[in-house]
Each structure stands twice: as structure tokens, then as C-alpha cells.
N, C-alpha and C. Protein backbone atom coordinates (compact mmCIF):
# COMPACT_ATOMS: atom_id res chain seq x y z
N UNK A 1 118.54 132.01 72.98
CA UNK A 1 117.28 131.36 73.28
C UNK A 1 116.18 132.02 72.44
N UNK A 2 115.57 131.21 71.67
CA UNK A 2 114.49 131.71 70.77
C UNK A 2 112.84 132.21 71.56
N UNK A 3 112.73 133.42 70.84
CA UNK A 3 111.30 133.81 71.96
C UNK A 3 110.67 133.06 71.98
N UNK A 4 109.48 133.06 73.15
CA UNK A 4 108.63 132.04 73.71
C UNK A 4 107.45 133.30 74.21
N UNK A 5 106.47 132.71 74.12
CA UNK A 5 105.12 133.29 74.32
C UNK A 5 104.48 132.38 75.28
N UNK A 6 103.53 132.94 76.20
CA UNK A 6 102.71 132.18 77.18
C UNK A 6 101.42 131.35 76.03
N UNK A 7 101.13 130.64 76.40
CA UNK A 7 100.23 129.50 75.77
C UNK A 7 99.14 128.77 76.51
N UNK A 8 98.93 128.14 76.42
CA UNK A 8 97.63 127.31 77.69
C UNK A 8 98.80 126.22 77.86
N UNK A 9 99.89 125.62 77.95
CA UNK A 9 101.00 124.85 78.58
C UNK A 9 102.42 125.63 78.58
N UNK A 10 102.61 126.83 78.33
CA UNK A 10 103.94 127.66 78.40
C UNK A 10 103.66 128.66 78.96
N UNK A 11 104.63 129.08 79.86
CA UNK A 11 104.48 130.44 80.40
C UNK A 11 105.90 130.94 80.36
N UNK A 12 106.27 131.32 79.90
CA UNK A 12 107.82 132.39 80.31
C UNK A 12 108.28 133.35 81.51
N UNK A 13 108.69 132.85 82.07
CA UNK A 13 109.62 133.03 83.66
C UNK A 13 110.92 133.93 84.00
N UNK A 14 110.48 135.52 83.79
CA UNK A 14 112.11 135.70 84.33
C UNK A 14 112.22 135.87 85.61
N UNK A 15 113.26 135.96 85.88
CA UNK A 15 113.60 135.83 87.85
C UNK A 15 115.22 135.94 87.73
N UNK A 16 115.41 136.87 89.03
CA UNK A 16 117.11 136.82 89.09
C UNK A 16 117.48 135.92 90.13
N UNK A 17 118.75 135.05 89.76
CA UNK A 17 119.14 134.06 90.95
C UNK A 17 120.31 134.77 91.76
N UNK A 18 119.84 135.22 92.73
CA UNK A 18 120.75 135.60 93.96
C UNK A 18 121.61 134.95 94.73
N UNK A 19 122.36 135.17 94.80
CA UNK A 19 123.67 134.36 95.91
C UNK A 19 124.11 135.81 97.30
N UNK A 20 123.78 134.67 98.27
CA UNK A 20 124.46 135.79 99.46
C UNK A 20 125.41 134.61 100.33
N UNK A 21 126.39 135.73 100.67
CA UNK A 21 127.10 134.77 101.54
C UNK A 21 127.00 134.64 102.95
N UNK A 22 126.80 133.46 103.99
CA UNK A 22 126.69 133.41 105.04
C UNK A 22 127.75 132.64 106.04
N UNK A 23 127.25 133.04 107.32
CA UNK A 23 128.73 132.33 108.60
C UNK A 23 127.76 131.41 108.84
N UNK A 24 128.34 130.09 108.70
CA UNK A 24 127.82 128.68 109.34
C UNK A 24 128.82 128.51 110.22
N UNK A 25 128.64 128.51 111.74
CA UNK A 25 130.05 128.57 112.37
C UNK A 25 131.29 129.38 111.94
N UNK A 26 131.86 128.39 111.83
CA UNK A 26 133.75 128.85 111.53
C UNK A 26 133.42 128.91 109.64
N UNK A 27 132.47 128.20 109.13
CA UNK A 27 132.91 128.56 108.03
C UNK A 27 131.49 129.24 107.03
N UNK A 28 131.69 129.87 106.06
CA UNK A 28 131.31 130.69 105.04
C UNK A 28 130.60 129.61 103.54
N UNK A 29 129.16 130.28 103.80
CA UNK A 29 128.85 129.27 102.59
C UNK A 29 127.70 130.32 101.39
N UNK A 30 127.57 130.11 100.38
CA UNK A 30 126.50 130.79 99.65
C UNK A 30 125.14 130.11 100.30
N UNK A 31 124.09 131.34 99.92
CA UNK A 31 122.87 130.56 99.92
C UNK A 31 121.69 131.64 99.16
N UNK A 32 121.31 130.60 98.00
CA UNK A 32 120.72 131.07 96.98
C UNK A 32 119.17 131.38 97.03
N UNK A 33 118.72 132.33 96.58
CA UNK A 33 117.49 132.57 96.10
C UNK A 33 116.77 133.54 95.10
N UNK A 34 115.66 133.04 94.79
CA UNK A 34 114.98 133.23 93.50
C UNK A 34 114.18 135.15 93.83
N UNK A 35 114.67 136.04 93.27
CA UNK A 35 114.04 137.52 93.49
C UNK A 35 113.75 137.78 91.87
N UNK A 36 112.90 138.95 92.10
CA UNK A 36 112.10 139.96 91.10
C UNK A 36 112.16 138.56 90.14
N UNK A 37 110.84 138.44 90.73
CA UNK A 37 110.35 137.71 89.43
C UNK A 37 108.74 138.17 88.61
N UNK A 38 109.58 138.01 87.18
CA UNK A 38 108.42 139.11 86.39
C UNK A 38 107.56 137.78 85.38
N UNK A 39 106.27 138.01 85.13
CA UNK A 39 105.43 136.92 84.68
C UNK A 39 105.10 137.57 83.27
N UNK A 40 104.59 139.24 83.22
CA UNK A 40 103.89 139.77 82.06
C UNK A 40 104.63 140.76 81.30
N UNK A 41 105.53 141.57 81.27
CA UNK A 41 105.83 142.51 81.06
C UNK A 41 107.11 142.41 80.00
N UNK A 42 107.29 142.39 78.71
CA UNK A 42 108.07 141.71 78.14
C UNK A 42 109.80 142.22 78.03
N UNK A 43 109.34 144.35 78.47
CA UNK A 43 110.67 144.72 78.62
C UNK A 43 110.98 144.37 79.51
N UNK A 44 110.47 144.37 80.69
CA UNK A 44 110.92 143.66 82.12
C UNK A 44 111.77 142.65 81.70
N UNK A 45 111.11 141.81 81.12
CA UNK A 45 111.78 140.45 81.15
C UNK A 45 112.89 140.68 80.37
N UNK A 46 113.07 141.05 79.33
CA UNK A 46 114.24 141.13 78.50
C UNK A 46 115.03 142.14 79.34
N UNK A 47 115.24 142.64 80.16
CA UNK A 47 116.07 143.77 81.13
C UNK A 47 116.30 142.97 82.52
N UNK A 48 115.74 141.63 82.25
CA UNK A 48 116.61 140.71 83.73
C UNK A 48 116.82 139.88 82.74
N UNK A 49 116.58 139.57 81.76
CA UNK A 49 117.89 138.39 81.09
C UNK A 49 119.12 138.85 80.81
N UNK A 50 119.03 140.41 80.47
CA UNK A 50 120.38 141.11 80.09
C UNK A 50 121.32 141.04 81.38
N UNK A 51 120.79 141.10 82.62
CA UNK A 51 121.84 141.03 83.38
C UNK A 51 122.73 140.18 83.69
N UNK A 52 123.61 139.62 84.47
CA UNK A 52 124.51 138.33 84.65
C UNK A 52 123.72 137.17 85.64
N UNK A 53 122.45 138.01 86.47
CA UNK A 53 122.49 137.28 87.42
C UNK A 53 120.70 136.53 87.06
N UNK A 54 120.51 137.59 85.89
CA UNK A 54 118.98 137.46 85.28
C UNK A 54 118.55 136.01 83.97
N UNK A 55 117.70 135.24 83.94
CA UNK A 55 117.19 134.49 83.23
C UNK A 55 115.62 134.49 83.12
N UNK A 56 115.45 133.83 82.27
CA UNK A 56 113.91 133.71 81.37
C UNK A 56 113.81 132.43 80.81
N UNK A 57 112.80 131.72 81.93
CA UNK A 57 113.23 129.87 81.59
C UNK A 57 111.17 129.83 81.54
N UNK A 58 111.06 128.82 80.55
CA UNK A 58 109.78 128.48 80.46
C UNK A 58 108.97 127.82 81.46
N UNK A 59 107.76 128.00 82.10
CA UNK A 59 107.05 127.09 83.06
C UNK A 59 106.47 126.30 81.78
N UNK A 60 106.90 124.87 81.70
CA UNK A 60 106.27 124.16 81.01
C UNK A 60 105.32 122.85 81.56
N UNK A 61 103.96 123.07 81.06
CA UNK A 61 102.83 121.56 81.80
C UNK A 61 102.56 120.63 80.75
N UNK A 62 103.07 119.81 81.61
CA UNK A 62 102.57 118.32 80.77
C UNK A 62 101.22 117.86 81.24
N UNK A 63 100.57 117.05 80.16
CA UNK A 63 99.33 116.37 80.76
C UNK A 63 99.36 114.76 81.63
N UNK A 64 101.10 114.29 81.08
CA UNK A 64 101.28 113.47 82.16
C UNK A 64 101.21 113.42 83.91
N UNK A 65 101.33 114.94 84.11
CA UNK A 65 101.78 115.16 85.34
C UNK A 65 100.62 115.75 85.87
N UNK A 66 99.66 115.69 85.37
CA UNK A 66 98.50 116.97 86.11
C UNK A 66 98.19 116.42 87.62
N UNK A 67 98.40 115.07 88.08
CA UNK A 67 98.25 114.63 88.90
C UNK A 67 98.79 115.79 90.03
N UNK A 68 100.39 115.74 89.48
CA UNK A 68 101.83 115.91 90.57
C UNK A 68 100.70 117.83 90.92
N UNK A 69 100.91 118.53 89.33
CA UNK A 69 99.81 119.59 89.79
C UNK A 69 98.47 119.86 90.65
N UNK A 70 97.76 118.78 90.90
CA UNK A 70 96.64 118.76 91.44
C UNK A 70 97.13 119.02 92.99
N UNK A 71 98.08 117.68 93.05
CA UNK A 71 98.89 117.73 94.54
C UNK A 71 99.17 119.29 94.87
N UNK A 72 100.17 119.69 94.25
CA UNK A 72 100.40 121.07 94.08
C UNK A 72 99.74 122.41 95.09
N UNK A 73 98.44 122.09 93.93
CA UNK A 73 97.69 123.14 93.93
C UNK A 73 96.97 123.12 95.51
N UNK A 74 96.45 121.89 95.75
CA UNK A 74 95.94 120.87 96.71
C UNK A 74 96.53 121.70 98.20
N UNK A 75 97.84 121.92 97.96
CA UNK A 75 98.69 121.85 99.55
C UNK A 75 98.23 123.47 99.73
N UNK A 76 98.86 124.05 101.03
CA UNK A 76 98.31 124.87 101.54
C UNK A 76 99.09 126.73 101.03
N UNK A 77 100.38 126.14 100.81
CA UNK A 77 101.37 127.10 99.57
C UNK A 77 101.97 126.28 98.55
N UNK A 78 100.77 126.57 97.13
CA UNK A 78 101.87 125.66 96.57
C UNK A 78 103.10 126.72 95.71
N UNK A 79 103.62 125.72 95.54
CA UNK A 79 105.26 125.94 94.57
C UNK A 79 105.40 126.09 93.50
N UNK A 80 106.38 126.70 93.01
CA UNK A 80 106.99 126.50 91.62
C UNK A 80 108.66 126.40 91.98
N UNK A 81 109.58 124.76 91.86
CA UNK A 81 110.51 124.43 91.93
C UNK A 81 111.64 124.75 90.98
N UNK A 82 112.39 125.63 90.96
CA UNK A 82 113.63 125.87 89.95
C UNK A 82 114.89 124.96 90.04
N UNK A 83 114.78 124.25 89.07
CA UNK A 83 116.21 122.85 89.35
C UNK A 83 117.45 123.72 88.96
N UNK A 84 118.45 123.66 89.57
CA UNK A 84 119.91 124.20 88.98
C UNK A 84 120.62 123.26 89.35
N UNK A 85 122.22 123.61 88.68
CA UNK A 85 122.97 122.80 88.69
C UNK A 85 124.07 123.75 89.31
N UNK A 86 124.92 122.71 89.87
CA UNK A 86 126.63 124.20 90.30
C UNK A 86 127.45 123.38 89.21
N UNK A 87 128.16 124.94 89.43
CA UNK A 87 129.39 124.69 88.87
C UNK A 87 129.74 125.78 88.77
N UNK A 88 131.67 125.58 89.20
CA UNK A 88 132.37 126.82 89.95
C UNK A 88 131.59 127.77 91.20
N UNK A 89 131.07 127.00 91.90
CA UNK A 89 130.13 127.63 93.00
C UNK A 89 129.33 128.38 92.61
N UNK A 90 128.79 128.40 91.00
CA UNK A 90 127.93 129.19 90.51
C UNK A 90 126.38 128.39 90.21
N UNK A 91 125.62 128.78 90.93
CA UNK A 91 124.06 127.81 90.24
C UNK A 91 123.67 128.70 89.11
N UNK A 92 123.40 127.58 88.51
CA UNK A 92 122.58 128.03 86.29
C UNK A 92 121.17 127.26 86.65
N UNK A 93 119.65 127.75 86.58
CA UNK A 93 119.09 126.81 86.57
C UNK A 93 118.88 126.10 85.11
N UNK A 94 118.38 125.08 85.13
CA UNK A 94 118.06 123.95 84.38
C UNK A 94 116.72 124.42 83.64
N UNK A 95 115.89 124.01 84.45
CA UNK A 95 114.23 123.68 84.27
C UNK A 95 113.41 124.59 86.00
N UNK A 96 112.41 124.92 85.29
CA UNK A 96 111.17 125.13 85.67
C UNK A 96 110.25 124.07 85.79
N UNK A 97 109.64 123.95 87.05
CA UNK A 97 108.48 122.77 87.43
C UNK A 97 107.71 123.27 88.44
N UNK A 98 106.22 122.66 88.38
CA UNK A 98 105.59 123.01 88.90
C UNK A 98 104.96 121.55 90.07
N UNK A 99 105.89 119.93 89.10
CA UNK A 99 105.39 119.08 89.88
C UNK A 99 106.89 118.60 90.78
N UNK A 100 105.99 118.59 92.09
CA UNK A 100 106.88 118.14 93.41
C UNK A 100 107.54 117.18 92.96
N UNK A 101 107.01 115.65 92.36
CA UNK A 101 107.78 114.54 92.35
C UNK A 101 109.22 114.95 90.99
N UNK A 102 108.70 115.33 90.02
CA UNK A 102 109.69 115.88 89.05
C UNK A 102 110.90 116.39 89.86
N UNK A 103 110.52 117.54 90.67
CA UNK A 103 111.91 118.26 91.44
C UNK A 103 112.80 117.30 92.46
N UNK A 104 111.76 116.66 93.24
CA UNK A 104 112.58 115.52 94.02
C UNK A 104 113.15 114.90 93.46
N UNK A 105 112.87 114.33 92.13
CA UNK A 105 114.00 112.77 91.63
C UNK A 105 115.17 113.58 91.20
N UNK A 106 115.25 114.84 91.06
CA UNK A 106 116.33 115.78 90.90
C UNK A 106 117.14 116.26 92.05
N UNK A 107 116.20 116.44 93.46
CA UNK A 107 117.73 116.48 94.08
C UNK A 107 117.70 115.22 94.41
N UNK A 108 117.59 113.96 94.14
CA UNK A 108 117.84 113.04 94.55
C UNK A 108 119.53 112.48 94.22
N UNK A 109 119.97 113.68 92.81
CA UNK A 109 121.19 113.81 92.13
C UNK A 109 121.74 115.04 92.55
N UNK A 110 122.85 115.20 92.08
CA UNK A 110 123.48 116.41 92.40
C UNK A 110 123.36 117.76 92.14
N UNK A 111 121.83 118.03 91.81
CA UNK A 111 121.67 119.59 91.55
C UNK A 111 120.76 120.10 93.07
N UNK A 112 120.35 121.33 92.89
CA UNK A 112 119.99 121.97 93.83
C UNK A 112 119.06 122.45 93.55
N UNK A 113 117.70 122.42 94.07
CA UNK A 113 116.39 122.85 93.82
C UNK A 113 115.68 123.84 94.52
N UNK A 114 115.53 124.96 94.10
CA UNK A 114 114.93 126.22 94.98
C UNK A 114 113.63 126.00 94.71
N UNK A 115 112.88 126.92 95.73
CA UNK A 115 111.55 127.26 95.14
C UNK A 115 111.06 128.28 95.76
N UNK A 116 109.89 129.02 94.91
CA UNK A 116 109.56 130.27 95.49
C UNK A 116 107.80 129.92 95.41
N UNK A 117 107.09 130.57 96.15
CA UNK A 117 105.43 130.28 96.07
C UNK A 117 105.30 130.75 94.83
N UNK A 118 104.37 130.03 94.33
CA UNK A 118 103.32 129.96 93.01
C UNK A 118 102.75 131.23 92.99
N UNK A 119 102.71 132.44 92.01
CA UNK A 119 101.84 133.53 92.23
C UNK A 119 100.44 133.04 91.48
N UNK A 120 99.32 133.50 92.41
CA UNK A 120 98.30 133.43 92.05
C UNK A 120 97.70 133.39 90.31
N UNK A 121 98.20 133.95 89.28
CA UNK A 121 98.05 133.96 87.97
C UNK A 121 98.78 132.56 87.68
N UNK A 122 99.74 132.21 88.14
CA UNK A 122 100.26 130.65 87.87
C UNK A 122 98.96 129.71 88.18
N UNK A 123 98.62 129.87 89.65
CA UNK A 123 98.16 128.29 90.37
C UNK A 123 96.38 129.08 89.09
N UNK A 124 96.03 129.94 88.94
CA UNK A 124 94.41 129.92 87.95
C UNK A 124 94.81 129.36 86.51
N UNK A 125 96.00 129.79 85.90
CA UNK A 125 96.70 129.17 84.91
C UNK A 125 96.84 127.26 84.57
N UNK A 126 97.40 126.87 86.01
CA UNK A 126 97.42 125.52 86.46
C UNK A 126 96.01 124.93 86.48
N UNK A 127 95.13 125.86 86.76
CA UNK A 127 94.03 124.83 87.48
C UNK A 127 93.33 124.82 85.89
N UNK A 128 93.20 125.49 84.87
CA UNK A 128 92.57 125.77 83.79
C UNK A 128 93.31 124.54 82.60
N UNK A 129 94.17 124.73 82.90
CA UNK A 129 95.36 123.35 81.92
C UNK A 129 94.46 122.39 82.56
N UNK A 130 94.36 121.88 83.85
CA UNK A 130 93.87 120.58 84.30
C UNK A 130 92.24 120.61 84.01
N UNK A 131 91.86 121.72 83.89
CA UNK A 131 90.26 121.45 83.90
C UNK A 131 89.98 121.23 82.37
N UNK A 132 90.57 121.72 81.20
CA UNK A 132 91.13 121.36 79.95
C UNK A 132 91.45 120.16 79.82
N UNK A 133 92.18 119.29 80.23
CA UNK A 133 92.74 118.15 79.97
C UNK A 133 92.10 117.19 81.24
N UNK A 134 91.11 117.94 81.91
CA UNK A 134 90.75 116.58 82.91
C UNK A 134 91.56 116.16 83.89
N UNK A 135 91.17 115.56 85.12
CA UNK A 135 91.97 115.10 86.16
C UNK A 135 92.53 113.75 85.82
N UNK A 136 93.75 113.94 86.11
CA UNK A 136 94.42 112.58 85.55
C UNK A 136 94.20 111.41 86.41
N UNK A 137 93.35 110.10 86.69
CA UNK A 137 93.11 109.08 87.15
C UNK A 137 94.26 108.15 87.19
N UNK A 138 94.98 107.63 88.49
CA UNK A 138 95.64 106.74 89.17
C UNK A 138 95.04 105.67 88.30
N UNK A 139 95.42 104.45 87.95
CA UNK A 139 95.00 103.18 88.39
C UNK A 139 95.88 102.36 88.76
N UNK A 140 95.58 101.48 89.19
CA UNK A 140 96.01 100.55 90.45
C UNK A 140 95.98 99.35 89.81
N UNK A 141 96.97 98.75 89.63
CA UNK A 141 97.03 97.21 89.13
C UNK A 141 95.94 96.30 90.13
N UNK A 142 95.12 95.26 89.36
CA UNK A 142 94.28 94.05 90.57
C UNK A 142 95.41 93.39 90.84
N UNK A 143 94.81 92.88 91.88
CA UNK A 143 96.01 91.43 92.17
C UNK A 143 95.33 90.19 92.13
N UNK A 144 95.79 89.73 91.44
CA UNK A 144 95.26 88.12 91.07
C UNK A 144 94.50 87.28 92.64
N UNK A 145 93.79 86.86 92.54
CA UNK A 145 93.05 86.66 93.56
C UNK A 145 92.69 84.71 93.26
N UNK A 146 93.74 84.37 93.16
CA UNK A 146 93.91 83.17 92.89
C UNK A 146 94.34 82.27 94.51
N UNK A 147 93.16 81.62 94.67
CA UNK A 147 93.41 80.78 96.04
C UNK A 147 94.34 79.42 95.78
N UNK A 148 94.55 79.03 95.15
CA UNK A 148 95.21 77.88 94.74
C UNK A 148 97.17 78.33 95.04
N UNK A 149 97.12 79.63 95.03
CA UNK A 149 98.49 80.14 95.16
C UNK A 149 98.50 80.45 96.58
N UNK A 150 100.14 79.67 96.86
CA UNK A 150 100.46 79.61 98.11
C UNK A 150 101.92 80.19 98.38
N UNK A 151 102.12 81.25 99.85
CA UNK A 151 103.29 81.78 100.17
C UNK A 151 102.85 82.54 101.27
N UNK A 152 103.63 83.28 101.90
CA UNK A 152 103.77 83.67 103.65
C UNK A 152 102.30 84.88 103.24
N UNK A 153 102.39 85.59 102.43
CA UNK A 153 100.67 85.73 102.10
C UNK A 153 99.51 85.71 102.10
N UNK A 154 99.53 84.30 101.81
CA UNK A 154 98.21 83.26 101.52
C UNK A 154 97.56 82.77 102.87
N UNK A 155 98.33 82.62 104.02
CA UNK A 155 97.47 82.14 104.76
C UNK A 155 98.19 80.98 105.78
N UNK A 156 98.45 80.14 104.22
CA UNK A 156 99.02 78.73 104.14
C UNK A 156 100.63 78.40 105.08
């Protein structure tokens, strides 16, 4: 993976993905989560990618999404969602996100989405991208307002 530097839309992410095993009843299952996670420190970071259980994945912002960020930021803890995938009962994550709807249409498929709270240098980071690029405005299709058109609708 070629180095990456923080930017006003990149930030570089290491974090180790943990697996512990637990008793659900009669039977035994993993259950994963996101520890030591380092934002600034570059040996840090290169000394949890070296490990097996360590990675360094980019927080990347789009200006499509500043909305999903606003939401985000908006709620009362916001997030940063890590998408992974299994395989051999092992989760690899994917991607880094910071917007809710992005992570949902993902587990909506077969990966598995953690998340850990947003540290404070993220969500001032976030809010500075959006105040840069402006709040992204909804619009709303009109609806034809044609009385001559008739259906369970109309009235008629």
C-alpha cells in the first residue's frame, strides 16, 4: 500500500481488528472490535500495520456525501463505520466511512460493519471539509400540478 498523508479529504487510519471468542448458549461465536486506534503518529502507525491483526485504511470524504456527514455529525455520538468482509472466519476491512447511508447499503450484503465513535480531531476535521465545500442542499422533484389529470389521487 503506497503512503498516504492526511489532506483536507484524507486522513490515514490505523486500528487493530480484534476477535474474541464468546458462549452464545450451547454454542461459541467470534465477536469483533476495532482497538488502539492511532490518527497522528506515523511510527505508531507503521508498528500496527506490521502486526497480523494491525491495518492503516484511509478516512476518505466525498463532497457528494456531506449531507450523510452533516447527519453524522448532527446525532448525539457520531461514528466512523469500518466495512469488512469474512472469510475463513477472518474479517479484512474494506473501507473506512464516515457516512451512515454508505455503511448500511453494505450490510445490506454480506459484509459486516463495525464502528467505533468519531474522535474529536475527526468530527473538527469533518465539519471544516463541509464548511469548505458548503452544505450540500436536498432538492426535491415538483410534482406536476396538473388538474386535468385523473387517478385515486386526484380526487376524481
Amino acid at each position: 500500500m503506497p503512503e498516504q498523508y492526511k489532506n483536507e479529504s484524507l486522513w490515514p487510519i490505523a486500528f487493530r481488528l480484534v476477535s474474541q471468542e464468546k458462549q452464545i448458549g450451547r454454542w461459541t461465536t467470534l465477536s469483533w472490535s476495532i482497538e488502539d486506534v492511532c490518527l497522528y503518529d506515523e511510527d505508531e502507525k507503521a508498528a500496527l500495520a506490521m502486526l497480523d491483526d494491525g491495518y492503516v485504511m484511509p478516512l476518505e470524504l466525498h463532497r457528494h456525501e456531506r449531507s450523510d456527514y452533516r447527519f453524522n455529525l448532527s446525532s448525539r455520538d457520531p461514528h466512523l463505520f469500518i466495512v469488512c468482509e469474512e472469510e475463513n472466519e477472518q474479517l479484512s476491512p474494506l473501507l473506512i466511512t464516515a457516512a451512515q447511508g454508505l455503511a448500511s447499503s453494505y450490510m445490506d450484503g454480506d459484509y459486516q460493519v463495525l464502528h467505533i465513535k468519531a474522535p474529536l480531531q475527526i468530527q473538527a476535521w469533518m465539519e471544516a471539509f463541509i464548511g469548505r465545500h458548503g452544505e450540500q442542499i436536498e432538492y426535491r422533484r415538483k410534482r406536476c400540478k396538473n388538474k386535468e389529470q385523473k387517478g385515486r389521487s386526484s380526487g376524481n
